[in-house]
Protein backbone atom coordinates (compact mmCIF):
# COMPACT_ATOMS: atom_id res chain seq x y z
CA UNK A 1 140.51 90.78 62.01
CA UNK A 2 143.01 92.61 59.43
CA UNK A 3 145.66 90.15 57.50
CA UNK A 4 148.17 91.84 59.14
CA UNK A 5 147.37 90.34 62.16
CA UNK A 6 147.04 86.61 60.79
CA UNK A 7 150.13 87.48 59.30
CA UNK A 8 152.07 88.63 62.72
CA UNK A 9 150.11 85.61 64.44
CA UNK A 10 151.76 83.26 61.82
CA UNK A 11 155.12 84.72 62.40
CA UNK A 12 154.90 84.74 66.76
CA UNK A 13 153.95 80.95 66.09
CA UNK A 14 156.76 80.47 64.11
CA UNK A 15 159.20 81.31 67.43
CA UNK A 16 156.62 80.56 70.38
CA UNK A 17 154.81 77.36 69.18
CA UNK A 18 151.40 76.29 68.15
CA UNK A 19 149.99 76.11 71.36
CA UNK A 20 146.94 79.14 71.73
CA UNK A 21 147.09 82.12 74.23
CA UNK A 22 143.95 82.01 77.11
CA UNK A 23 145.04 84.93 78.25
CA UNK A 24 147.29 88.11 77.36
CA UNK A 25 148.59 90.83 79.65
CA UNK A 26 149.33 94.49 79.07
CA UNK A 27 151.78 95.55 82.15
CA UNK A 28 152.54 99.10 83.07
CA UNK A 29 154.50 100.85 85.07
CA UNK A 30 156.49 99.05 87.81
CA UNK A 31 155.41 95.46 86.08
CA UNK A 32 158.07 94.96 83.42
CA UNK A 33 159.80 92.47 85.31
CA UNK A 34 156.55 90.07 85.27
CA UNK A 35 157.60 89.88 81.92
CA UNK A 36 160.55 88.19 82.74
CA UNK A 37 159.02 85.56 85.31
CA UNK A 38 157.34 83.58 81.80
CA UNK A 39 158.71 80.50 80.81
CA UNK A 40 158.74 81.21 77.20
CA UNK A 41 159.71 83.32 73.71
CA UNK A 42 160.70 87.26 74.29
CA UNK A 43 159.77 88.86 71.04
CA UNK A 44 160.88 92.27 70.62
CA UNK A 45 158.25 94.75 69.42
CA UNK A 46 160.44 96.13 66.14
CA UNK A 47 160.37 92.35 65.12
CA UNK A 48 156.78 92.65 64.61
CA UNK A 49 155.37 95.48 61.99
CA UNK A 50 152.96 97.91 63.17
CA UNK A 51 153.92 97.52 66.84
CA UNK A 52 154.07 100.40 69.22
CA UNK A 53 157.64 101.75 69.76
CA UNK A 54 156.05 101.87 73.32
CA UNK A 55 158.37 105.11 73.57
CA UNK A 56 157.70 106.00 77.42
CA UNK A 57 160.41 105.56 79.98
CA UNK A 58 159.51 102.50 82.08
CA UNK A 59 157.88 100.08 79.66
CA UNK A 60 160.06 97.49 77.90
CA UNK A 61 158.46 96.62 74.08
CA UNK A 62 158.36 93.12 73.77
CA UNK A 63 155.88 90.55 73.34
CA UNK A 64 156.38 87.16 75.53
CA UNK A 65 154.40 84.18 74.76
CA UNK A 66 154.87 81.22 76.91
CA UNK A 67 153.84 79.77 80.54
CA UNK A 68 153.51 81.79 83.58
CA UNK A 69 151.80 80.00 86.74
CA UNK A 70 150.38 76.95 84.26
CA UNK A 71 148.38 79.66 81.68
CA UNK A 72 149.36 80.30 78.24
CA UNK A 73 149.93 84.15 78.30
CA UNK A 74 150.76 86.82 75.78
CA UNK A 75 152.36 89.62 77.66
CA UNK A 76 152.68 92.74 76.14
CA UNK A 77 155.54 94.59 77.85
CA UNK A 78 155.04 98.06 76.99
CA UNK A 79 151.55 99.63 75.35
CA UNK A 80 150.97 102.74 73.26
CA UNK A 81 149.38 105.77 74.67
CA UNK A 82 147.08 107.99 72.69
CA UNK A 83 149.25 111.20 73.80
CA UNK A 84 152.29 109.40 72.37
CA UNK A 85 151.12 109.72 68.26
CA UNK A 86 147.10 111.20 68.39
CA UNK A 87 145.98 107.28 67.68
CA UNK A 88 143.24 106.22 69.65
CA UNK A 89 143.69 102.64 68.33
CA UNK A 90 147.26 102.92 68.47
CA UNK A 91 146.90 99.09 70.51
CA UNK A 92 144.20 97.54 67.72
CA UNK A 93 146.91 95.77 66.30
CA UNK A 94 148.58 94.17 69.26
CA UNK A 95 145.05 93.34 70.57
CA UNK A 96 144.06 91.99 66.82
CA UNK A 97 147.23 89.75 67.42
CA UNK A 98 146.23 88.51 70.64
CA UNK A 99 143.00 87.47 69.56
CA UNK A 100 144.13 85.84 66.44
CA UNK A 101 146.57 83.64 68.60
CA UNK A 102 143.88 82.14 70.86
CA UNK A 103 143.58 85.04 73.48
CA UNK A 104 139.94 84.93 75.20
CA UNK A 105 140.63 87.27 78.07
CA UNK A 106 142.78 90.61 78.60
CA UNK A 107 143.91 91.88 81.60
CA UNK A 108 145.43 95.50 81.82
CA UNK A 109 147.24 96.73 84.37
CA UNK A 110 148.14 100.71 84.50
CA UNK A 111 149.52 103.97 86.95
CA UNK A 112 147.16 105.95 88.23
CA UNK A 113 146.57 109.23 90.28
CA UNK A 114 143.86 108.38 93.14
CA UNK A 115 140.89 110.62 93.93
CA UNK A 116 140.12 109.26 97.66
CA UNK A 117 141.90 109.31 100.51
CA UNK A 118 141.46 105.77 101.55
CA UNK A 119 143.39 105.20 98.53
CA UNK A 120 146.65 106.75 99.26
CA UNK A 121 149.59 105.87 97.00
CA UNK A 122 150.98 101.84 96.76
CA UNK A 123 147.44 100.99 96.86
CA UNK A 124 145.52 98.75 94.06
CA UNK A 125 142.19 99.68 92.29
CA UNK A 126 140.42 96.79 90.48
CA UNK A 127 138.36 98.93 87.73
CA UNK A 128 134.39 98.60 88.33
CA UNK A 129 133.88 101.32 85.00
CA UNK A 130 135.61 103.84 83.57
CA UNK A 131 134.94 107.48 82.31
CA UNK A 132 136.09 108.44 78.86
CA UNK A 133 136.76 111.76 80.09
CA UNK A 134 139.17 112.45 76.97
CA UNK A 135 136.10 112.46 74.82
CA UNK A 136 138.00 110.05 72.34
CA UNK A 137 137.39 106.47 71.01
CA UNK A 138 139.16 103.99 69.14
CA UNK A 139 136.61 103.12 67.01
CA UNK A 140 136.72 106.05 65.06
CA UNK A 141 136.76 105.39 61.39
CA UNK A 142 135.64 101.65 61.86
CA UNK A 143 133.83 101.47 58.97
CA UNK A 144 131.82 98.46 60.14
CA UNK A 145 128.49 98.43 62.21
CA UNK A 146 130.44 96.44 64.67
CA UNK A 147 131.82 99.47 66.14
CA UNK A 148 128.40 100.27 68.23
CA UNK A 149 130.53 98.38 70.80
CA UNK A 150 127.95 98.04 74.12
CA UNK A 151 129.83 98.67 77.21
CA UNK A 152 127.65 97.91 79.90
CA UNK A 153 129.84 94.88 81.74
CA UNK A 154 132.97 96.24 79.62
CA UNK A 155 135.05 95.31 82.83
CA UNK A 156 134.15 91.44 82.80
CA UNK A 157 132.34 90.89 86.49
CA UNK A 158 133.82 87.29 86.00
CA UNK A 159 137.10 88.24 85.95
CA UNK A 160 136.31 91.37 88.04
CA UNK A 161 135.10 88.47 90.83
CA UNK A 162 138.37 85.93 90.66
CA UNK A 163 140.83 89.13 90.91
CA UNK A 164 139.18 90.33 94.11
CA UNK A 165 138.88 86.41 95.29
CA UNK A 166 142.34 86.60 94.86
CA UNK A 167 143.59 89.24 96.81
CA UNK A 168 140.85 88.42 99.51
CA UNK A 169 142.61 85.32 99.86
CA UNK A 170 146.01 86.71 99.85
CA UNK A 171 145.27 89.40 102.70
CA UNK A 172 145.86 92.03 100.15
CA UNK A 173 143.31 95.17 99.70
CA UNK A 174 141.99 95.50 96.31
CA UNK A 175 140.00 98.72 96.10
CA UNK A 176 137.27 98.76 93.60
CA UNK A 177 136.26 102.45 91.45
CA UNK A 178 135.71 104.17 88.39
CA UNK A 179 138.72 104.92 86.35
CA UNK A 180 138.90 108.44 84.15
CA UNK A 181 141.08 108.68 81.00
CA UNK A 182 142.23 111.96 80.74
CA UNK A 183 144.49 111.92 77.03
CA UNK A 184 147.53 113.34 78.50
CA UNK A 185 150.64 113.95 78.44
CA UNK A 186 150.35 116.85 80.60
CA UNK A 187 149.00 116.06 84.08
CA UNK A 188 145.75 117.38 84.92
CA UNK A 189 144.77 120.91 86.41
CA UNK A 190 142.91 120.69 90.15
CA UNK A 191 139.65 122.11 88.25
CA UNK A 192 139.58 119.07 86.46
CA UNK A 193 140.24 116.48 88.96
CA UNK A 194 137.50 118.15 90.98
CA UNK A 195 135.44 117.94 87.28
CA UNK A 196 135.55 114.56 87.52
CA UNK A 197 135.48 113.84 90.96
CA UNK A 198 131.67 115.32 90.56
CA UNK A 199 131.14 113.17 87.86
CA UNK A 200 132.18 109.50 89.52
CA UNK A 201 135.61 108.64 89.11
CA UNK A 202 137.79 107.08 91.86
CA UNK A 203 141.30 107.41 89.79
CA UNK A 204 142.86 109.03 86.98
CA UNK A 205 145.38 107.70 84.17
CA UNK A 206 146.11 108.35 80.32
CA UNK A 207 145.61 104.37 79.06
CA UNK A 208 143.65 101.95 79.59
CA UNK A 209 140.30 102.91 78.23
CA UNK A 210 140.91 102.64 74.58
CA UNK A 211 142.13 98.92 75.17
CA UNK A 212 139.03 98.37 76.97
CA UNK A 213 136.79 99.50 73.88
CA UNK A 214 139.10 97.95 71.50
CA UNK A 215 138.97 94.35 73.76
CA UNK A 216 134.92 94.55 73.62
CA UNK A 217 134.95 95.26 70.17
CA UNK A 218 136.98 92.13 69.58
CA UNK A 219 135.20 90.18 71.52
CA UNK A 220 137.49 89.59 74.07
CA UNK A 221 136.59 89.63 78.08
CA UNK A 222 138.60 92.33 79.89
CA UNK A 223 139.26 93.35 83.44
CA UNK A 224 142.13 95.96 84.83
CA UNK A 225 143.78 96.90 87.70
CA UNK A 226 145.38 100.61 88.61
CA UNK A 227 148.85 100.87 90.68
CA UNK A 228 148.19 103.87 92.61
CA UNK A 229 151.25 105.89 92.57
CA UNK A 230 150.45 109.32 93.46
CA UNK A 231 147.34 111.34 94.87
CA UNK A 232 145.77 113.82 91.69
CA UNK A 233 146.57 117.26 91.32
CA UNK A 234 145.10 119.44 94.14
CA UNK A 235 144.61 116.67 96.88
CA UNK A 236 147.90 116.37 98.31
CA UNK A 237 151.80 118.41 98.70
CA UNK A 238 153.35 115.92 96.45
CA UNK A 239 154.93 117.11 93.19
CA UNK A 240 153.11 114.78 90.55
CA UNK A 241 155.52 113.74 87.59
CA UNK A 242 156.40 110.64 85.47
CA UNK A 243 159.75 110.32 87.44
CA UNK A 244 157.51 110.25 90.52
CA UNK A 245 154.96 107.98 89.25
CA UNK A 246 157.98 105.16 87.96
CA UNK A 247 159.45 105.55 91.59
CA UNK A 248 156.18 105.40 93.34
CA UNK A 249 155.00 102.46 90.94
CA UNK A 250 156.78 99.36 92.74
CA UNK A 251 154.89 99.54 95.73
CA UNK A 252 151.73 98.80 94.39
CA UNK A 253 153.12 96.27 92.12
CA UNK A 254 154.77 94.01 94.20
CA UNK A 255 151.34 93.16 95.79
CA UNK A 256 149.69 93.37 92.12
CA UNK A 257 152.10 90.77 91.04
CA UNK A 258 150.57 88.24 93.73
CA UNK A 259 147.11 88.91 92.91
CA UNK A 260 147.82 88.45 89.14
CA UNK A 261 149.87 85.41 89.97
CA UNK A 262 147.21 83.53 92.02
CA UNK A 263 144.30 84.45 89.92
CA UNK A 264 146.62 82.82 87.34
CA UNK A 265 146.53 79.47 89.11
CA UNK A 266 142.76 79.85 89.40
């Protein structure tokens, strides 16, 4: 844990009280307004050193800390993408923060392009794995032997198990597949969505992994769930691009927001 984490932890306690975090959320596109929904303290992300600028249309930077369904929650309302500065651990320090205020559990939530066509857009995808198809890792440099980080149950089946008990019980389909992370920002070519497509993966983003590896390494359970918004390059007509994937984000999320909300309540 660096000092500048204590140090931001000391500071967020300061505004948001004593009380510790259980659990902190990461929203992305289409969830900002969850955000909003916590009883709590908004604390923008240029109030707190060595934050992301979170600099991608459709994510709002600010940390809330407060109550949301009867859970203490850190929600982090915009993350930092790997494409946006060349960091792979561009979200150690929010995650550092998290655990430093209490936070056992993590739950990410993220766009994605689907690979299957049972999974058309508006549907949800509860990660099983994921693929580092970028080839990168935010471990790089650690200079500790903590960072042979094992990743065999990196997606918590605990948590993995209450999300889909959740939207079982809410009538809501919750697909369940193997995530790629492709670095981005460009979209990916049809040869490599068929690339990975022989290699396992169900869905494609460009987030999402490196908070998983950075969560484990912390010691801190994790579980995430894609918002389908688009089918990946070559399997469909549709002209894929970030204004597409904001517009096409809602319709997933309004159903993810009901799953996250009654896994919430437990």
């Amino acid at each position: 844990m660096s000092r500048n984490a204590e140090d931001l932890a000391a500071l967020i306690r300061t505004r948001a009280g004593d009380a510790p975090v259980e659990i902190g959320l990461v929203l992305g596109s289409g969830l900002g307004h969850l955000a909003e929904a916590v009883d709590g303290v908004a604390i923008p992300y240029d109030d707190l050193p060595g934050f992301p600028h979170a600099g991608v249309s459709g994510h709002n930077p600010k940390l809330v800390i407060g109550d949301l369904e009867g859970r203490r929650v850190a929600v982090f309302g915009g993350r930092a993408h790997y494409y946006e500065s060349g960091r792979g651990d561009a979200m150690r320090l929010p995650l550092e923060v998290l655990k430093a205020l209490g936070g056992r559990q993590l739950l990410l939530t993220n766009a994605a392009g689907s690979l299957r066509a049972d999974m058309p857009p508006g549907e949800l995808m509860l990660l099983s794995d994921h693929i580092n198809f970028s080839g990168l890792n935010p471990l790089i440099g650690e200079p500790t032997d903590a960072r042979f980080v094992p990743m065999g149950d990196a997606h918590d089946p605990e948590m993995r198990a209450g999300l889909k008990a959740a939207a079982e019980a809410l009538g809501i389909a919750l697909h369940e597949g193997v995530y790629a992370w492709y670095s981005g920002p460009s979209f990916e070519t049809p040869a490599e969505i068929r690339a990975i497509r022989i290699l396992g993966s169900d869905a494609v983003g460009m987030s999402t992994v490196p908070e998983v590896i950075l969560a484990r390494f912390l010691g801190l359970k994790v579980a995430a769930v894609s918002t389908i918004t688009n089918m990946a390059a070559g399997l469909s007509d549709e002209a894929i691009s970030h204004e597409h994937t904001k517009a096409m984000a809602p319709l997933g999320a309004a159903k993810l927001e009901k799953i996250l909300r009654s896994w919430l309540k437990g």
